[in-house]
Protein backbone atom coordinates (compact mmCIF):
# COMPACT_ATOMS: atom_id res chain seq x y z
CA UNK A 1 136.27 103.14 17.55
CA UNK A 2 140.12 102.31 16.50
CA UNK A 3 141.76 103.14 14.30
CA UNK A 4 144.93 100.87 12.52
CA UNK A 5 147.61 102.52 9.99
CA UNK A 6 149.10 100.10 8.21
CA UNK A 7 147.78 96.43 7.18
CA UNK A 8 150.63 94.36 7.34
CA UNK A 9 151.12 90.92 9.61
CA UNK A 10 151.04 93.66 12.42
CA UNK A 11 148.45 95.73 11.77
CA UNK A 12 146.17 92.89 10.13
CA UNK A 13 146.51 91.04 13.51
CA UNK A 14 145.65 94.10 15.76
CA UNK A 15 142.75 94.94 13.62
CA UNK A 16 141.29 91.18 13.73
CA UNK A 17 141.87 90.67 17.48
CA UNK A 18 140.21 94.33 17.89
CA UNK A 19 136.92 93.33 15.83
CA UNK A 20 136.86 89.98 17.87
CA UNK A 21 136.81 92.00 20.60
CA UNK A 22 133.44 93.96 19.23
CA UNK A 23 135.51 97.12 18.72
CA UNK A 24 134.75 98.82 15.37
CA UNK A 25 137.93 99.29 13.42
CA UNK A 26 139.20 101.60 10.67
CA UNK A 27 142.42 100.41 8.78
CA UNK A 28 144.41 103.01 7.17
CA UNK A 29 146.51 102.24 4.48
CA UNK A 30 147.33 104.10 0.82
CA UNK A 31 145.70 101.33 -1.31
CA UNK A 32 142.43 100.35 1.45
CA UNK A 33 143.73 97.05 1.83
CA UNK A 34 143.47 95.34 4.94
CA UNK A 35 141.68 92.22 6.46
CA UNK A 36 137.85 91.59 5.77
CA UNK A 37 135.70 91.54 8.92
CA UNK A 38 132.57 92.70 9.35
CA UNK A 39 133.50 95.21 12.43
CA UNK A 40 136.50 96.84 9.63
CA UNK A 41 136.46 99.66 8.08
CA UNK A 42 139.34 99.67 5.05
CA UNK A 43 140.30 103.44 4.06
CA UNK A 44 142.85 104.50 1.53
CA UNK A 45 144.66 107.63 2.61
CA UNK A 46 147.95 109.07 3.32
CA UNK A 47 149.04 108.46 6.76
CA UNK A 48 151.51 111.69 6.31
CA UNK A 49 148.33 113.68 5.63
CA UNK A 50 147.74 114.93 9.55
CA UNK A 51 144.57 116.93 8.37
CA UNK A 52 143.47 113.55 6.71
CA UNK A 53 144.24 111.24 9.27
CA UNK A 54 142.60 113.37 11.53
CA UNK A 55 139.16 113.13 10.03
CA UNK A 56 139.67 109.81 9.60
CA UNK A 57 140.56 109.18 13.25
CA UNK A 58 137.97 111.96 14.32
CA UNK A 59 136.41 109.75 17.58
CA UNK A 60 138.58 107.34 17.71
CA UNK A 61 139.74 106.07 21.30
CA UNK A 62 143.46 104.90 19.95
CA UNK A 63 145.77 104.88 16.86
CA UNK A 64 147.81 102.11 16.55
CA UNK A 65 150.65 102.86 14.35
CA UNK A 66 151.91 99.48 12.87
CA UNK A 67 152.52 100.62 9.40
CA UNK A 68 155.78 102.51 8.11
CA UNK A 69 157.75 103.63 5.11
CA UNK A 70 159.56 101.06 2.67
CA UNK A 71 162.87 99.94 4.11
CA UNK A 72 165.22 101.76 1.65
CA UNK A 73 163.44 105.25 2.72
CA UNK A 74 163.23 105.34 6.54
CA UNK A 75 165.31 108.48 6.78
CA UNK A 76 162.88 110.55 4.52
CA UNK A 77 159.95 109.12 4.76
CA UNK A 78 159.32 108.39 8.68
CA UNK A 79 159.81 111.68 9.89
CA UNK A 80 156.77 113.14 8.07
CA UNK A 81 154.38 110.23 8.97
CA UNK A 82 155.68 110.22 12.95
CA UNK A 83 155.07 113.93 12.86
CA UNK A 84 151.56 113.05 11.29
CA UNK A 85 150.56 111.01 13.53
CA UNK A 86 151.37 113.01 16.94
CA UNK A 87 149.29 115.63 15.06
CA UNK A 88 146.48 113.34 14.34
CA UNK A 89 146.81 112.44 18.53
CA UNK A 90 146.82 115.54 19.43
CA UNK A 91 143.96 117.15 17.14
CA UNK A 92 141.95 114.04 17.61
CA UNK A 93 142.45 113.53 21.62
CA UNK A 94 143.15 109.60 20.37
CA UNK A 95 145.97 107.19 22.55
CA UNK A 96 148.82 106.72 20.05
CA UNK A 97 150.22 103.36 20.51
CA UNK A 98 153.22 102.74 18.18
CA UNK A 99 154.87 99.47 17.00
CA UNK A 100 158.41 99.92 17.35
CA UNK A 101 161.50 98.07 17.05
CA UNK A 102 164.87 97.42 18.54
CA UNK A 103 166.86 99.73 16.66
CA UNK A 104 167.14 102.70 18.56
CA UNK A 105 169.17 100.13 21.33
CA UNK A 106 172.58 99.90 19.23
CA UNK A 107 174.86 96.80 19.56
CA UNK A 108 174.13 95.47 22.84
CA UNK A 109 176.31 93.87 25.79
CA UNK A 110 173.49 92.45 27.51
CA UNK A 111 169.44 91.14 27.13
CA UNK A 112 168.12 94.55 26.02
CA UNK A 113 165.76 96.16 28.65
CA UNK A 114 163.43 99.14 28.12
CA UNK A 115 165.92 101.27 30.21
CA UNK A 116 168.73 100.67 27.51
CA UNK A 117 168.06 103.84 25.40
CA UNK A 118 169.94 106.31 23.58
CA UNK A 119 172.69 104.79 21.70
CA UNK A 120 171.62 103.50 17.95
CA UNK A 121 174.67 102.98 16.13
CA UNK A 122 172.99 103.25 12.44
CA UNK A 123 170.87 105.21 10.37
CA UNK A 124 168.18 103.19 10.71
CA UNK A 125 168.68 103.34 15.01
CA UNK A 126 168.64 106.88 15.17
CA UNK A 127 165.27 107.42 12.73
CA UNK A 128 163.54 105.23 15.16
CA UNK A 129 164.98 106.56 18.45
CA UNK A 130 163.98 110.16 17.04
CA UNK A 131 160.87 108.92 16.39
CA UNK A 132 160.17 107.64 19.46
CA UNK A 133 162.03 111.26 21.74
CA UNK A 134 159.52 113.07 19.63
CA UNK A 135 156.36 111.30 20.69
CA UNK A 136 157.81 110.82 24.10
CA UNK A 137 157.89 114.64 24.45
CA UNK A 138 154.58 115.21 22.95
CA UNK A 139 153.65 113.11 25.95
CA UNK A 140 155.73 115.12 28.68
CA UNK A 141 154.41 118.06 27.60
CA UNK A 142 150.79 117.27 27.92
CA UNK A 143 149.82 117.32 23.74
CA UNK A 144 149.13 113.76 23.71
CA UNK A 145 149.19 110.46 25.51
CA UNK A 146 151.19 107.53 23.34
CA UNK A 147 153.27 104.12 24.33
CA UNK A 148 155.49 102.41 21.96
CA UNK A 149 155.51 98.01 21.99
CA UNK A 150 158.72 96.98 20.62
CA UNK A 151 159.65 93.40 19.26
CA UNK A 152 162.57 91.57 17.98
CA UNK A 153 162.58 90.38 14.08
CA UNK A 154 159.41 88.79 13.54
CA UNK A 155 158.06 84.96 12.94
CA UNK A 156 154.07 84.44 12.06
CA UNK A 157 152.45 84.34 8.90
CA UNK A 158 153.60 86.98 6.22
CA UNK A 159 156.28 88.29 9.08
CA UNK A 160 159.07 89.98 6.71
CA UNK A 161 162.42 89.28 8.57
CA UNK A 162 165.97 88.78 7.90
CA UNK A 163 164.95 85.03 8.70
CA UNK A 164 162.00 84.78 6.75
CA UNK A 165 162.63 86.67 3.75
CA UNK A 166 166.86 85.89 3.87
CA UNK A 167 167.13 82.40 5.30
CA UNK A 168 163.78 80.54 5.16
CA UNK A 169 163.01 80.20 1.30
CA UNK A 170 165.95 78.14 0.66
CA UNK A 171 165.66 76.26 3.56
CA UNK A 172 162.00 75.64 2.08
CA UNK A 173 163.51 74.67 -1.00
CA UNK A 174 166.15 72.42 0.22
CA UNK A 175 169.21 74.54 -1.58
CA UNK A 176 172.60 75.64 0.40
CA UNK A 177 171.93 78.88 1.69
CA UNK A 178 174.87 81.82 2.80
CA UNK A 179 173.62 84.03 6.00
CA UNK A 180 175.50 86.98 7.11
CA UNK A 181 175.37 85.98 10.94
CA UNK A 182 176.99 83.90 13.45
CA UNK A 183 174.94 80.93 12.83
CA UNK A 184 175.17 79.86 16.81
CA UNK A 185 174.72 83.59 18.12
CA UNK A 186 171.85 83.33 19.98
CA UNK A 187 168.74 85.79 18.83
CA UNK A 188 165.39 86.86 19.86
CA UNK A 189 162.06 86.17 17.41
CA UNK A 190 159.39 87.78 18.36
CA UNK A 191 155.38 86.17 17.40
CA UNK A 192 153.27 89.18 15.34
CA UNK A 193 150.49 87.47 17.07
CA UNK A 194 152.18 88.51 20.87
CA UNK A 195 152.81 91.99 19.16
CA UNK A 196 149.18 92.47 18.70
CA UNK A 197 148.12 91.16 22.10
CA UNK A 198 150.62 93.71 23.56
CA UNK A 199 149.83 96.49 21.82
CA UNK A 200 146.07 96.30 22.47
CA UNK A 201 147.30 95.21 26.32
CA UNK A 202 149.02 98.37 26.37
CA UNK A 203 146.20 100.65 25.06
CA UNK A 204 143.90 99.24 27.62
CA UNK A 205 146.31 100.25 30.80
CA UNK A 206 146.26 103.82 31.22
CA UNK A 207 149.77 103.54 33.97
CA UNK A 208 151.36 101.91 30.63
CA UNK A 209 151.24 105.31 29.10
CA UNK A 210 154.29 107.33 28.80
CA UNK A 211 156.59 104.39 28.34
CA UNK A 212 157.96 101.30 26.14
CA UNK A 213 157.12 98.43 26.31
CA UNK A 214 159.21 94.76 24.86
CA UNK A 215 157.07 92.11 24.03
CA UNK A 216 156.55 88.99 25.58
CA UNK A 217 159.23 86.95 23.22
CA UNK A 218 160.13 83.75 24.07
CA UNK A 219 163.66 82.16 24.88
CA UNK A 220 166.55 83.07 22.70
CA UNK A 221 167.36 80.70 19.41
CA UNK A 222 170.25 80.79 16.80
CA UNK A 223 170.16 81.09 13.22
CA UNK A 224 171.32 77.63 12.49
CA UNK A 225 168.57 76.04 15.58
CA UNK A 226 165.90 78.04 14.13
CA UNK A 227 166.52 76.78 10.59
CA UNK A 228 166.92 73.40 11.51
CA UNK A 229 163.54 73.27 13.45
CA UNK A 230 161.78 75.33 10.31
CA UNK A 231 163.04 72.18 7.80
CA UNK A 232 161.86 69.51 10.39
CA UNK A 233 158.48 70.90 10.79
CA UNK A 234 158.61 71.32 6.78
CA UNK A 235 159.46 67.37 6.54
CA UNK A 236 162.56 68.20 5.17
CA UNK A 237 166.49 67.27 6.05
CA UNK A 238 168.38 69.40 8.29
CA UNK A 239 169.20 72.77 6.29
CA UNK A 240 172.66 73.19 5.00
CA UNK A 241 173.69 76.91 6.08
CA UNK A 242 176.86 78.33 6.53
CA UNK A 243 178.10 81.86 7.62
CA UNK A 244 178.75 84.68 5.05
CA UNK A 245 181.68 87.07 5.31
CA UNK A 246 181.08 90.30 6.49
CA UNK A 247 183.27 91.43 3.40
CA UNK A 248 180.80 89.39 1.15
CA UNK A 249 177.61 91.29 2.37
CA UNK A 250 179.53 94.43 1.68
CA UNK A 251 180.72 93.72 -1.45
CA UNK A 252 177.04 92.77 -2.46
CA UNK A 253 175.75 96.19 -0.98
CA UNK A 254 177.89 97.86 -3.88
CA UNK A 255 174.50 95.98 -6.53
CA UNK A 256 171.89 94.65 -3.92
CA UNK A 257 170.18 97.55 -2.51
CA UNK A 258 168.53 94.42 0.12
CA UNK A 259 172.08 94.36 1.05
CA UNK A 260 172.95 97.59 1.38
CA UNK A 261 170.24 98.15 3.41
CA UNK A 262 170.89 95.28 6.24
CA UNK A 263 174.87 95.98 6.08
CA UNK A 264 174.78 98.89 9.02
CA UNK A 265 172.79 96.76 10.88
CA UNK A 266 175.15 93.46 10.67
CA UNK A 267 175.77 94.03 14.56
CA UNK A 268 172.24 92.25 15.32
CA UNK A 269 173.27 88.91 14.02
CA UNK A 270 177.09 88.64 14.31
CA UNK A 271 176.62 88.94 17.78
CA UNK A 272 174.06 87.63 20.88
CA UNK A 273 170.68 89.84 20.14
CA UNK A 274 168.37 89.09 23.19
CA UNK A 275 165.31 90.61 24.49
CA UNK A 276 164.44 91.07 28.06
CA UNK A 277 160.45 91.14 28.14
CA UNK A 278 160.13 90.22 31.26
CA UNK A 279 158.52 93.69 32.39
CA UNK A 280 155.53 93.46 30.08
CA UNK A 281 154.61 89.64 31.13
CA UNK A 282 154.69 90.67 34.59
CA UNK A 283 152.61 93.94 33.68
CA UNK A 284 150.23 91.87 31.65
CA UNK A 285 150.42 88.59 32.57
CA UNK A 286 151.32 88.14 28.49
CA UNK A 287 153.35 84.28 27.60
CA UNK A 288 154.50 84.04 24.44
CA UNK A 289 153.27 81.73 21.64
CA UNK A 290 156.13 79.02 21.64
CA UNK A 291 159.03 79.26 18.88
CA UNK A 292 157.68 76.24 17.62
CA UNK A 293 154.01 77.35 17.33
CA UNK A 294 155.10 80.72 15.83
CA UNK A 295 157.19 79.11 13.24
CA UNK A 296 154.57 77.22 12.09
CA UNK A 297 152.80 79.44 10.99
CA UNK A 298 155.28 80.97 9.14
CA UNK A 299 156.36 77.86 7.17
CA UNK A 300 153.24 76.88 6.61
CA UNK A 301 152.00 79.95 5.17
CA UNK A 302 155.44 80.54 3.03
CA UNK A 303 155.26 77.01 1.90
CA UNK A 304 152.17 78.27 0.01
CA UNK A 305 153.72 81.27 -1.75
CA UNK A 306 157.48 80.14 -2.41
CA UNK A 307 157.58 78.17 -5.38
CA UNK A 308 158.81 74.84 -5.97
């Protein structure tokens, strides 16, 4: 048995690829939502409940963590539910495999590898790179076993990104849209689909323990290229996009709490953001789902939620 916190594009993809599979699944979320499959079990319960989540996961061979806090309360509310679950790993004896991010890396000055740790630049950085030491050292010590999977910002259906949620719905809808980025930096999307694959990849490999892992993302693609190819597949003209001041952003932070929250982390789009995975597609023999492919999906299923 596995067991899933969290149901979004993440979790909802481990948890269907996992009952494919023939494993019997329990998705934990505060509301019992999650996908419908015969092999799922949905359970509503608080993930920051260790004594909870423990009977819940009582059994269970892994934990996949691919759920977390709303944006706006990362530094409050992730520490409890990280401490929760290396409780629940270590009272339950259960693999914790956690979907991370690339946060805890800082600005970088080169494709990020899983070597560059240690030097998050933000709020945001440090909460996961804490997160992450924490487990790590649950690990070292012998209290648990655990691996983190780490992806760039996200394409696939329901994927909540800067690009989906910021740029893609007027793109959709044909208007002028303002982006805080360099429109030509080029920038790593990772497929929720790969994530999945990875994380369940990961699980399964008992030398991937103790480690993190980048998934298998494929080549590097601006703003303004990714745009462009998301109106084309849409059957629309190219997109009309142009560059927002940094001053702009920060003005808007002072009213938009969206804005507030992405202005410390401005450093991931005015600049080149590229992932190295090249260690996990060697480890795994993981390709990623093509750009193309993976954006797709995402148009077509925001096509069919953004109106007119």
């Amino acid at each position: 048995m596995r067991v899933v916190v969290g149901a979004g594009p993440v979790g909802t993809a481990v948890a269907k690829l996992l009952a494919e599979q023939g494993e019997q699944v329990k998705v934990v979320t505060r509301n019992g939502t999650g996908p419908e499959h015969s092999r799922i079990e949905k359970v509503a319960a608080d993930a920051t409940d260790a004594t909870e989540l423990s009977r819940i996961a009582a059994g269970a061979g892994t934990l996949f963590s691919c759920g977390g806090p709303a944006y706006g309360k990362w530094a409050t509310d992730w520490p409890p539910l990280g401490a929760s679950l290396i409780e629940t790993a270590h009272t339950t004896g259960a693999l914790l495999v956690t979907t991370g991010n690339l946060y805890g890396y800082g600005a970088p000055t080169h494709p990020m590898t899983e070597q560059d740790e240690g030097r998050p630049n933000s709020v945001k950085g440090r909460v996961r790179a804490r997160l992450w030491a924490d487990a790590l050292a649950a690990h070292r010590d012998g209290r648990i076993r655990t691996a983190e999977v780490r992806g760039s910002d996200y394409l696939g259906a329901g994927a909540a990104s800067f690009f989906t949620v910021g740029v893609l719905p007027g793109v959709l809808r044909g208007k002028a849209t303002s982006i805080p980025a360099d429109l030509d930096a080029p920038h790593s999307w990772t497929y929720v689909g790969d994530v999945a694959r990875t994380l369940i990849a990961v699980a399964a490999d008992e030398s991937a323990w103790g480690r993190s892992w980048h998934v298998p993302t494929a080549p590097p693609l601006s703003v303004r290229e990714l745009a462009t190819r998301a109106a084309a597949i849409a059957g629309l003209p190219a997109p009309k996009v142009r560059s927002m001041p940094p001053a702009v952003l920060w003005l808007g932070g002072l009213v938009n709490k969206q804005a507030r929250e992405i202005r410390e982390l401005q450093y991931q789009f005015r600049r080149p953001f590229v992932l190295d995975s090249s260690a996990a597609t060697e480890k795994f023999g993981i390709e990623p789902v093509g750009t193309d492919q993976a954006l797709r999906e995402t148009v077509i299923h925001l096509m069919a939620t953004v109106p007119g």
